[in-house]
PDB file of N, CA and C in Angstrom:
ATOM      1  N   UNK A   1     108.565 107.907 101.540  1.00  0.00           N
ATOM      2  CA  UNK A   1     108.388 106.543 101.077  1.00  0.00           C
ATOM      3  C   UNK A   1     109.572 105.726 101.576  1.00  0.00           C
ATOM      4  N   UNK A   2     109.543 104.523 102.440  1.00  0.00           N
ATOM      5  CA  UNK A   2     110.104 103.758 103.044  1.00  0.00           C
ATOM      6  C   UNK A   2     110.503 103.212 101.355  1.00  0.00           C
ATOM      7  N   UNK A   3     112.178 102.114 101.837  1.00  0.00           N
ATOM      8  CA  UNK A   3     112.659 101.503 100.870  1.00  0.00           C
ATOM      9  C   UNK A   3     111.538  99.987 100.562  1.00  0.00           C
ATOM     10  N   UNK A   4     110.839  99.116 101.451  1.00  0.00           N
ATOM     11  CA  UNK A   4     109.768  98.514 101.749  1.00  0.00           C
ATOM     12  C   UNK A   4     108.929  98.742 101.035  1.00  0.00           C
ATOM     13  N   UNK A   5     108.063 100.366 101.233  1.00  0.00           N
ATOM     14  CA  UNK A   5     107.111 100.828  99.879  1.00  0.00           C
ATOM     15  C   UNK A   5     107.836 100.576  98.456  1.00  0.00           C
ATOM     16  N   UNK A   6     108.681 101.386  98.421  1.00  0.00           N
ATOM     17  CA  UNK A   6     109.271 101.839  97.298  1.00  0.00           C
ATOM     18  C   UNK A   6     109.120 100.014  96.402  1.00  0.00           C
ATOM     19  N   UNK A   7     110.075  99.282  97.039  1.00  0.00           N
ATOM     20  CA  UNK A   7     110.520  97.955  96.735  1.00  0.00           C
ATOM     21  C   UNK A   7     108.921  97.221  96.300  1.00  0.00           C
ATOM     22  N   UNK A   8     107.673  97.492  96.465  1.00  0.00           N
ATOM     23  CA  UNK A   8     106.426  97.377  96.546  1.00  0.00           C
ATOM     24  C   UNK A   8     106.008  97.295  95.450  1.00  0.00           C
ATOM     25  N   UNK A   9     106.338  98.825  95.420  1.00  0.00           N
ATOM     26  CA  UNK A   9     105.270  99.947  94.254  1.00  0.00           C
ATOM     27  C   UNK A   9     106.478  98.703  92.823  1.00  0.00           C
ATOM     28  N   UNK A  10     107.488  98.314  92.498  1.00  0.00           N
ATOM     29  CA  UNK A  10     108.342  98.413  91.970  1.00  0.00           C
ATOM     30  C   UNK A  10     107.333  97.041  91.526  1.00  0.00           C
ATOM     31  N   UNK A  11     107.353  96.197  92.118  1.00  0.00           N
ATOM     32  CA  UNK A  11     107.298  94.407  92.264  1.00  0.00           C
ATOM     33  C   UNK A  11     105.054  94.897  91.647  1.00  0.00           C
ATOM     34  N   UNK A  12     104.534  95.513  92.201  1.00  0.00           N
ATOM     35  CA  UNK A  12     103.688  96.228  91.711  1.00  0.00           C
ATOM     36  C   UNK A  12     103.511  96.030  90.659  1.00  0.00           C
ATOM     37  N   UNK A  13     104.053  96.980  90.137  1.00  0.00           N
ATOM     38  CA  UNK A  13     104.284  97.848  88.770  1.00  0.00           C
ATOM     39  C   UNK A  13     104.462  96.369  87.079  1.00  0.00           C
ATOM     40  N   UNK A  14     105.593  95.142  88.062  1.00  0.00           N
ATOM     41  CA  UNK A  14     106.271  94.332  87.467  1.00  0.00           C
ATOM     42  C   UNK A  14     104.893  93.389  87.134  1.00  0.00           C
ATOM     43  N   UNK A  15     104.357  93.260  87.815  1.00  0.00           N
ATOM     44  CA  UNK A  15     102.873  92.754  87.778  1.00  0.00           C
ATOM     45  C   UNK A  15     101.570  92.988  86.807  1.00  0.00           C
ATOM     46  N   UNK A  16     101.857  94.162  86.571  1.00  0.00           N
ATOM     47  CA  UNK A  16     101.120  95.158  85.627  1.00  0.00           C
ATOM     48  C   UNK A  16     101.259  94.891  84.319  1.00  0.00           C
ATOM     49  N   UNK A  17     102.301  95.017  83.915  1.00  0.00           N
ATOM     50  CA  UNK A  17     103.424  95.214  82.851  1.00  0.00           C
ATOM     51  C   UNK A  17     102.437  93.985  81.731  1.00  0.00           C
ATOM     52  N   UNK A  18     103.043  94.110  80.656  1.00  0.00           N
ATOM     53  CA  UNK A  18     102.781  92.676  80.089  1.00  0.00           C
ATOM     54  C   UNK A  18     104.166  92.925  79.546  1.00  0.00           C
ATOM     55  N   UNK A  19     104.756  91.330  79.084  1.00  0.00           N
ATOM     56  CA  UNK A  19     105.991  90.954  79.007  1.00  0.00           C
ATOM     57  C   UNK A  19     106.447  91.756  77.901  1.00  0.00           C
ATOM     58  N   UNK A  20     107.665  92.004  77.173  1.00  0.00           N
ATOM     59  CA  UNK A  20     107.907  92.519  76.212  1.00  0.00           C
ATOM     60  C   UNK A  20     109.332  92.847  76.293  1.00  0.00           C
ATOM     61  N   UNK A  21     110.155  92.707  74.979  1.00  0.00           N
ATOM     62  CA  UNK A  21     111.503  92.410  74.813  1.00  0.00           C
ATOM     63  C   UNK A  21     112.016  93.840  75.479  1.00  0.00           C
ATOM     64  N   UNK A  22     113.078  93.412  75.763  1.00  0.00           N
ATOM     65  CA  UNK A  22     114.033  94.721  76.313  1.00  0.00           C
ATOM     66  C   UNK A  22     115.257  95.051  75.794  1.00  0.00           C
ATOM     67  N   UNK A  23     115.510  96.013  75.578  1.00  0.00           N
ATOM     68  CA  UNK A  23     116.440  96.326  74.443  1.00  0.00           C
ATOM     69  C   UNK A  23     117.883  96.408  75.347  1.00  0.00           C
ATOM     70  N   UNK A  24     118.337  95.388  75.165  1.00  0.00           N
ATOM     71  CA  UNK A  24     119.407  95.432  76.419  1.00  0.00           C
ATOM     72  C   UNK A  24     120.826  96.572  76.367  1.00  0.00           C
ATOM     73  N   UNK A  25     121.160  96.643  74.917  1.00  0.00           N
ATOM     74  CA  UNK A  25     122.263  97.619  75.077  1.00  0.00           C
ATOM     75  C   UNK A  25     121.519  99.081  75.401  1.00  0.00           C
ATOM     76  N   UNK A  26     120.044  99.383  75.419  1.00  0.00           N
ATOM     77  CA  UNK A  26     119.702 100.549  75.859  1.00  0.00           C
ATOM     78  C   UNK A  26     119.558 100.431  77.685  1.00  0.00           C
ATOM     79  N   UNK A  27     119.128  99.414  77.910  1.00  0.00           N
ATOM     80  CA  UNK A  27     119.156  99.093  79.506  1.00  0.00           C
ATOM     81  C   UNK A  27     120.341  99.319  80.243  1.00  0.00           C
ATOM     82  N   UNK A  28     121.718  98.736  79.483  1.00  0.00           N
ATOM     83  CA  UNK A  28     122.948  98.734  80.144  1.00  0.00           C
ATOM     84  C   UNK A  28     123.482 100.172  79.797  1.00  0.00           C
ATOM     85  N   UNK A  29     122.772 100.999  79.286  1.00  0.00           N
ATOM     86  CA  UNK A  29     123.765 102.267  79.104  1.00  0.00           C
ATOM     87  C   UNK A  29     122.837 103.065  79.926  1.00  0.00           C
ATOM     88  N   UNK A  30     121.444 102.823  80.291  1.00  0.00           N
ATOM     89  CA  UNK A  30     121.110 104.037  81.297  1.00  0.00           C
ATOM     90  C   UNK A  30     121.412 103.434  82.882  1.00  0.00           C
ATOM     91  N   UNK A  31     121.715 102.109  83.191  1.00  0.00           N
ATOM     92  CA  UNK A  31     121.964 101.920  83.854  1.00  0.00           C
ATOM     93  C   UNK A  31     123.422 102.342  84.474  1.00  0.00           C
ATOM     94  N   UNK A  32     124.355 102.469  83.713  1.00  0.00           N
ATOM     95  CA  UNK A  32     125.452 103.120  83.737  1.00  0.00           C
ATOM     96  C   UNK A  32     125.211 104.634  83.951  1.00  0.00           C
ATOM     97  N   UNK A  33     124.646 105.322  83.834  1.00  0.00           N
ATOM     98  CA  UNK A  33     124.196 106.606  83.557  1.00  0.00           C
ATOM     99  C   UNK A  33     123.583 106.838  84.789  1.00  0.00           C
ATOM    100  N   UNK A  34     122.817 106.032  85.438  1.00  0.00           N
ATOM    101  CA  UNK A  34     121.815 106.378  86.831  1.00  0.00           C
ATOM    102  C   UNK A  34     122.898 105.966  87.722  1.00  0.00           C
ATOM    103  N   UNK A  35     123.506 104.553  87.558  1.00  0.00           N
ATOM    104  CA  UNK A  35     124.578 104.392  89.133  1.00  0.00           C
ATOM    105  C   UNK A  35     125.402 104.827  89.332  1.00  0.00           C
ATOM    106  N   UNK A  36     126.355 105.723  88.400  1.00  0.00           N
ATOM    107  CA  UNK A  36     128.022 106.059  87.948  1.00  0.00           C
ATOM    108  C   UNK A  36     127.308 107.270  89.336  1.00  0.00           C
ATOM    109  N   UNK A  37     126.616 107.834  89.240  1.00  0.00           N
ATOM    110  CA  UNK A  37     126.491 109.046  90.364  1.00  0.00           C
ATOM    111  C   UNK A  37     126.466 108.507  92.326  1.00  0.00           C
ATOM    112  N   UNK A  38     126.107 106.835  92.479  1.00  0.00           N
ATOM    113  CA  UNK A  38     125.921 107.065  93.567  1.00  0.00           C
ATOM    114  C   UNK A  38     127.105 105.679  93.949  1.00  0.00           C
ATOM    115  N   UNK A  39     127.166 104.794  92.951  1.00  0.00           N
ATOM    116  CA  UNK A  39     127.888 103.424  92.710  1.00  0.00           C
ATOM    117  C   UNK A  39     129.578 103.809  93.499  1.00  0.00           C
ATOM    118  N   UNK A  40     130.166 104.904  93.287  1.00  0.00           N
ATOM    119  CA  UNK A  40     131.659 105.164  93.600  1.00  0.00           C
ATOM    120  C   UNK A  40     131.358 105.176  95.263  1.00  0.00           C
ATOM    121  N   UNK A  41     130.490 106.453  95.627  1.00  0.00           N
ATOM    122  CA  UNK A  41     130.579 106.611  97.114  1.00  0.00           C
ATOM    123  C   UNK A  41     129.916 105.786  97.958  1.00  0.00           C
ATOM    124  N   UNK A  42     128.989 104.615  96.967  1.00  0.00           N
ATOM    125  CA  UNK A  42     128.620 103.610  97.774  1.00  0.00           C
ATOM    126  C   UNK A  42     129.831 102.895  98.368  1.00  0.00           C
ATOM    127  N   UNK A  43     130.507 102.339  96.957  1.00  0.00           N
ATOM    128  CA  UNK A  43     131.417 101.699  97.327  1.00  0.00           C
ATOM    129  C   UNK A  43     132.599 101.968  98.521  1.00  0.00           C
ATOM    130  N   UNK A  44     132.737 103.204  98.319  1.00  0.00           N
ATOM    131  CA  UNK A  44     134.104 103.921  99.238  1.00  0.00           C
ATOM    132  C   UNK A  44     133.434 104.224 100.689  1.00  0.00           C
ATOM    133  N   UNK A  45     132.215 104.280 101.249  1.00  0.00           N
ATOM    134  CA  UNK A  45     131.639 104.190 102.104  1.00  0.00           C
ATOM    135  C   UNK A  45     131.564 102.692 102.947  1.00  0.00           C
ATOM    136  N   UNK A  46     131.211 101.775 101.875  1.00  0.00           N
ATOM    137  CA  UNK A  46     131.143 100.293 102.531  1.00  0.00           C
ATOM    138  C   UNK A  46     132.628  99.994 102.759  1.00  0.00           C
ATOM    139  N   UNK A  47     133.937 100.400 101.933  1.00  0.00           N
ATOM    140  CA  UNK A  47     135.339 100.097 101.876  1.00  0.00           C
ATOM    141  C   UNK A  47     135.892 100.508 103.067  1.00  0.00           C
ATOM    142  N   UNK A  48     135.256 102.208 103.739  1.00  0.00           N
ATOM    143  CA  UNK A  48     136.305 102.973 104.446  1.00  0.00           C
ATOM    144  C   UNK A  48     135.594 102.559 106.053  1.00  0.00           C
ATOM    145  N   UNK A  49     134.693 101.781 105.951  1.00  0.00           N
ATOM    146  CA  UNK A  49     133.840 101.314 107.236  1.00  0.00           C
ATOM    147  C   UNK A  49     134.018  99.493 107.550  1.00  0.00           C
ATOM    148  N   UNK A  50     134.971  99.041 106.803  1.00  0.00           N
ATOM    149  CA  UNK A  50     135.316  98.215 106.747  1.00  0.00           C
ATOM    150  C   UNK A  50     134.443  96.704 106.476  1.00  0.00           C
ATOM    151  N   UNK A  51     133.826  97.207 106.089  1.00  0.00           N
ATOM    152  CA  UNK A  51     133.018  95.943 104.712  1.00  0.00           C
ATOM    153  C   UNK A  51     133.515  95.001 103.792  1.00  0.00           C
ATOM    154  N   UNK A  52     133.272  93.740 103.691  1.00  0.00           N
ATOM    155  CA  UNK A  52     133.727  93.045 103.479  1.00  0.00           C
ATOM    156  C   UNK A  52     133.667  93.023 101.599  1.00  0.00           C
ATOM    157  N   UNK A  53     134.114  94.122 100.646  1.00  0.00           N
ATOM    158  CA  UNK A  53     133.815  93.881  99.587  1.00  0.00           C
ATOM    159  C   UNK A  53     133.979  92.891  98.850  1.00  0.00           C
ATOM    160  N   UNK A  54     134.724  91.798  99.231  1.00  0.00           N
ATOM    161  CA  UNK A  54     134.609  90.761  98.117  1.00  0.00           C
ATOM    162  C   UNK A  54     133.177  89.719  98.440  1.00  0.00           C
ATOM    163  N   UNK A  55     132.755  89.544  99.336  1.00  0.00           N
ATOM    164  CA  UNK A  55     131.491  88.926  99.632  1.00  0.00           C
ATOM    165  C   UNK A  55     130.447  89.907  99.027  1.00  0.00           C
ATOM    166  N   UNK A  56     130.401  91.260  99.541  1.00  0.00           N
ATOM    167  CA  UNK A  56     129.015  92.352  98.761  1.00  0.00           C
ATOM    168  C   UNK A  56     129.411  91.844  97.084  1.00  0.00           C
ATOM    169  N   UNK A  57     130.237  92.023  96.741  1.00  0.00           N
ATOM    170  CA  UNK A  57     130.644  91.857  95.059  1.00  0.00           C
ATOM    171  C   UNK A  57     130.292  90.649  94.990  1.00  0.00           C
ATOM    172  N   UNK A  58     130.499  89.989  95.311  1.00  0.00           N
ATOM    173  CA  UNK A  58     129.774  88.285  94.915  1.00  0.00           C
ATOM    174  C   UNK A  58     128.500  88.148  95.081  1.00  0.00           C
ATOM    175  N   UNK A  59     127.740  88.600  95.797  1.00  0.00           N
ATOM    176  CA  UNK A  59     126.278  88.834  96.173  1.00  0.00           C
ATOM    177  C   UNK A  59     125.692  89.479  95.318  1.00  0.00           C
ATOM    178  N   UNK A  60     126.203  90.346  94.805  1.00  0.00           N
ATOM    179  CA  UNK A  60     125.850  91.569  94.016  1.00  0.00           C
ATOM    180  C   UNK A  60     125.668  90.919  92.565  1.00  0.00           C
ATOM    181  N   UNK A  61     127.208  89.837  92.626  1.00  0.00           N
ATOM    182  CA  UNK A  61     127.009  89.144  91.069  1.00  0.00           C
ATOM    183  C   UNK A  61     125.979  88.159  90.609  1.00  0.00           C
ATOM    184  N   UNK A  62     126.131  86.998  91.789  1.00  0.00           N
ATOM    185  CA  UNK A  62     124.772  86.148  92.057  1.00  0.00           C
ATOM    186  C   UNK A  62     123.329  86.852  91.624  1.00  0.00           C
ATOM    187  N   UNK A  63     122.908  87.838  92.782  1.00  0.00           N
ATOM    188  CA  UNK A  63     122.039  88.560  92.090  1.00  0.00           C
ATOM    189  C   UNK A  63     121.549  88.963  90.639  1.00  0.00           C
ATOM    190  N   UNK A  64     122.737  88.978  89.666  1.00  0.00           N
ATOM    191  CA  UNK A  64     122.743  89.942  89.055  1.00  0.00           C
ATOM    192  C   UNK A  64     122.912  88.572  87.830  1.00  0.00           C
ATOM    193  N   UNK A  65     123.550  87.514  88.011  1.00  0.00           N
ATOM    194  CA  UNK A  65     123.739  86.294  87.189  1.00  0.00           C
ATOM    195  C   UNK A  65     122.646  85.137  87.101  1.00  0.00           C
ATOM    196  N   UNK A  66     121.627  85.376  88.192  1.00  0.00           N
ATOM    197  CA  UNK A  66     120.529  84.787  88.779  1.00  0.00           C
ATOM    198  C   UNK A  66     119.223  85.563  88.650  1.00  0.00           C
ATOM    199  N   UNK A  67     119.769  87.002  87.582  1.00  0.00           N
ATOM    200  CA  UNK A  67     118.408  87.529  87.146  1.00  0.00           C
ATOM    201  C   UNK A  67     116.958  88.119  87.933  1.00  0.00           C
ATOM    202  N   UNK A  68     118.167  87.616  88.954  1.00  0.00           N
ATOM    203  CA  UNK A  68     116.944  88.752  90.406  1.00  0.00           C
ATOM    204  C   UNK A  68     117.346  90.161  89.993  1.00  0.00           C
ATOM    205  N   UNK A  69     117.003  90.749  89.418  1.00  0.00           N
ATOM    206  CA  UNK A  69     116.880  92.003  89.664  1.00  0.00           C
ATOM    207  C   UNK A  69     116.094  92.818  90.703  1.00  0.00           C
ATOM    208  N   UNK A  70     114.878  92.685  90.453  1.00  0.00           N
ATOM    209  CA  UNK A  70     114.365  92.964  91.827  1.00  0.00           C
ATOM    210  C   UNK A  70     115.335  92.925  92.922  1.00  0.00           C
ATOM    211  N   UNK A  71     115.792  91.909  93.393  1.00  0.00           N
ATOM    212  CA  UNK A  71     116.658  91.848  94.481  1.00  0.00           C
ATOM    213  C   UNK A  71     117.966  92.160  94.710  1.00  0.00           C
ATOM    214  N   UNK A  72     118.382  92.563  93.423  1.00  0.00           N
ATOM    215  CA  UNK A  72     119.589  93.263  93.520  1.00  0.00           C
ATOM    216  C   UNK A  72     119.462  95.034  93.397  1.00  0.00           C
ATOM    217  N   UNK A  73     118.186  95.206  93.257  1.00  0.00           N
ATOM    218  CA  UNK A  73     117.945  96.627  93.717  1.00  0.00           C
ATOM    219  C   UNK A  73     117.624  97.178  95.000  1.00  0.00           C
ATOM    220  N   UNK A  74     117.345  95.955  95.236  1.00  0.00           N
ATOM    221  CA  UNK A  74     116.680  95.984  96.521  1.00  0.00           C
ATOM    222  C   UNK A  74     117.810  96.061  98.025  1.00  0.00           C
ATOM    223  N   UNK A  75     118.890  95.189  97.380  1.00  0.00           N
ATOM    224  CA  UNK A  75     119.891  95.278  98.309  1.00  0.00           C
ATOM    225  C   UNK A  75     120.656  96.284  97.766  1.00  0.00           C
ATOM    226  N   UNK A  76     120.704  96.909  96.910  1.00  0.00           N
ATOM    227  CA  UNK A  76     121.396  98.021  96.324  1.00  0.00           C
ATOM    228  C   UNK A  76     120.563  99.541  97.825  1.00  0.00           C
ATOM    229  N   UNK A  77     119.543  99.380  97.716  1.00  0.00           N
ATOM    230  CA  UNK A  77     118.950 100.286  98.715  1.00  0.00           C
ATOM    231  C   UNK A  77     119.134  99.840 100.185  1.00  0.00           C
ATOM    232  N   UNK A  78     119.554  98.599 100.254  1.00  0.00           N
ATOM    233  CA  UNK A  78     119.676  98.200 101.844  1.00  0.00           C
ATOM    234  C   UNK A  78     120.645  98.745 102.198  1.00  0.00           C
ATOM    235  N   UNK A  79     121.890  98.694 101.435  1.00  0.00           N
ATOM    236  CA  UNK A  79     123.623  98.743 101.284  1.00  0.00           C
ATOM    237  C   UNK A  79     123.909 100.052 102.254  1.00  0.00           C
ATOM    238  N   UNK A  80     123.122 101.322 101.749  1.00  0.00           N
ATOM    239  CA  UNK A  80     123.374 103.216 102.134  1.00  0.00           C
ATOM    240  C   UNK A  80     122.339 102.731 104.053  1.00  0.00           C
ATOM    241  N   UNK A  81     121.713 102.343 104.003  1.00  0.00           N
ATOM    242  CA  UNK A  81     121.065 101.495 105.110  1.00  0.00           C
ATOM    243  C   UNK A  81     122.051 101.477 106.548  1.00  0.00           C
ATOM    244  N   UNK A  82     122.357 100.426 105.867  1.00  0.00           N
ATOM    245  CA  UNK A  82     122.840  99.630 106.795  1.00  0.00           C
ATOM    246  C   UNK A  82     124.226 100.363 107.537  1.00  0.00           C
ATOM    247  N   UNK A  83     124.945 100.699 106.282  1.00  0.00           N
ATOM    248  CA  UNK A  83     126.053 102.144 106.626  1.00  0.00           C
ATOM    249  C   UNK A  83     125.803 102.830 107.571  1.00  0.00           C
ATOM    250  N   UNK A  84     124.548 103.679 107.218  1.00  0.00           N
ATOM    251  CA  UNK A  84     124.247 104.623 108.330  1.00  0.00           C
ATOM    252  C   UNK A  84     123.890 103.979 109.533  1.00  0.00           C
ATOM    253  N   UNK A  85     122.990 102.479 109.953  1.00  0.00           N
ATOM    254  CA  UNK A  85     122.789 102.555 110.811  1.00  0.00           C
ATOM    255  C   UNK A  85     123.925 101.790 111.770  1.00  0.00           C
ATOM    256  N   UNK A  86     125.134 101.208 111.141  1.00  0.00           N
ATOM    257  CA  UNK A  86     126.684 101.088 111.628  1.00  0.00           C
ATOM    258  C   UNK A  86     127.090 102.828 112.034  1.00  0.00           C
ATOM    259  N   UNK A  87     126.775 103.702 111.273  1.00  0.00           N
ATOM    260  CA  UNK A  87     127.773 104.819 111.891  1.00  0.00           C
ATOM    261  C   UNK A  87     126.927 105.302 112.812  1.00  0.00           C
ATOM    262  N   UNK A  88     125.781 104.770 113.600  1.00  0.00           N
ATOM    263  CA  UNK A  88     124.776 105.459 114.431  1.00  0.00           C
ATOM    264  C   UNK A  88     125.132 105.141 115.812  1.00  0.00           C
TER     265      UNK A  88
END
């Protein structure tokens, strides 16, 4: 499954759904829980390849202050991407 599908099935799915409250301190603690595993070596990967982290971090916040989620997952999957295809 391409990141394209994946990003799909997701926006999909969001479609489906019917609206309904979200329990946010349970959201922010599995979210902590799913990224703490890939969030460090993302970061130290984009850092040690010389990436501009204060622009990704601002992008990342926008995203993230602007309630795109969708799209901040989405570039969350571009991020390991784009790495590899710089070290290619």
């Amino acid at each position: 499954m391409t990141t394209y599908e994946y990003a799909q099935l997701v926006l999909d799915a969001k479609k489906e759904t019917p609206p309904r409250s979200i329990d946010e301190p349970a959201a922010y603690e599995v979210a902590q829980l799913t990224s703490g595993s890939f969030t460090f070596l993302l970061y130290e990967a984009l850092w040690v390849n010389d990436f501009d982290m204060k622009t990704i971090t601002q992008h990342l916040e926008n995203l993230y202050d602007s309630e795109d989620h969708f799209g901040l997952v989405y570039f969350l999957f571009i991020l390991p991407k784009i790495i590899f295809l710089k070290l290619s």
